[in-house]
Protein backbone atom coordinates (compact mmCIF):
# COMPACT_ATOMS: atom_id res chain seq x y z
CA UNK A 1 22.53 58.47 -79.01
CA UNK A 2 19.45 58.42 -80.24
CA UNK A 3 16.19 60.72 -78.32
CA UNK A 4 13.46 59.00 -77.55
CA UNK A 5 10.07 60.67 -75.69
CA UNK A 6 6.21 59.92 -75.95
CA UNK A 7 3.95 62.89 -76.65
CA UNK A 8 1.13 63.85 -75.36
CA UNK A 9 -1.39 61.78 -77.75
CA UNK A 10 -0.27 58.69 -75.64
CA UNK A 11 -3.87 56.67 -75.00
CA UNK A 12 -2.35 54.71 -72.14
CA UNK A 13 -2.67 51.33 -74.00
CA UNK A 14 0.58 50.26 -72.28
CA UNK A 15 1.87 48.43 -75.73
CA UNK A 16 5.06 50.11 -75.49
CA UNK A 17 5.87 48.93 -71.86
CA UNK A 18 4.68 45.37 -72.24
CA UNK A 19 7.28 44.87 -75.47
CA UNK A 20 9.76 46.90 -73.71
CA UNK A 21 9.40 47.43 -69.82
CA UNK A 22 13.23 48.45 -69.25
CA UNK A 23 12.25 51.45 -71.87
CA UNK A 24 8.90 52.52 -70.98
CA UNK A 25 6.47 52.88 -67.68
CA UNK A 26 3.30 53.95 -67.07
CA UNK A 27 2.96 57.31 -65.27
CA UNK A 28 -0.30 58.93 -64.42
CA UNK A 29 -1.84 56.70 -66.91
CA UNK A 30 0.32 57.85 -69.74
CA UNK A 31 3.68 56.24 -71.08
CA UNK A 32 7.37 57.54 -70.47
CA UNK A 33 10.65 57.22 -71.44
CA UNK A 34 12.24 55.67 -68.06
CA UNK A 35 15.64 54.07 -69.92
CA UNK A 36 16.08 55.20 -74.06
CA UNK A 37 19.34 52.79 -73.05
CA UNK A 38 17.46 49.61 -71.79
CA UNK A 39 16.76 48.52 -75.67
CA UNK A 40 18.50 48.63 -79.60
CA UNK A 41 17.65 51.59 -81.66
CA UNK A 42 15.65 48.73 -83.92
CA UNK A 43 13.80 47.43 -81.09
CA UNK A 44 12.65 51.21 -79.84
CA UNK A 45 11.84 51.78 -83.31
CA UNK A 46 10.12 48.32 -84.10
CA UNK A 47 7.45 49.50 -81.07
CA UNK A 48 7.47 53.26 -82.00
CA UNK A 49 5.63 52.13 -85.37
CA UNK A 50 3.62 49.11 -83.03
CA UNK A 51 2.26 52.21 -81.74
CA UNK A 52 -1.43 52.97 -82.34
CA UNK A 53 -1.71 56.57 -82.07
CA UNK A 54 1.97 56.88 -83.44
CA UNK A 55 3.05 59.06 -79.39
CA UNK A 56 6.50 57.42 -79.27
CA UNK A 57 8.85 59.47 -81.34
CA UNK A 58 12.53 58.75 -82.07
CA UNK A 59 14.87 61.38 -83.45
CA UNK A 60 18.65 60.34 -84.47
């Protein structure tokens, strides 16, 4: 299984959790891994490079 966590240059643009709310919620304005289980590999990686300030990282 993959690891999956946002760091702490997350601008709270909320990207992530509109393409993949099962994965990611808002908390205290910043994004966080709720579910690394709720979505494919591809698809966690497809929005980890959607990512504007490049916070969601993905180590296999």
């Amino acid at each position: 299984m993959a690891k999956v966590w946002v760091d702490d240059t997350c601008i709270g643009c909320e990207a992530c959790v509109d393409a993949l709310p099962d994965v990611f919620q808002m908390d205290d304005g910043k994004a966080k891994v709720v579910n690394p289980e709720g979505a494919s590999l591809e698809e966690i990686k497809e929005t980890a490079e959607a990512c504007p300030t490049e916070s969601i990282k993905v180590e296999e």
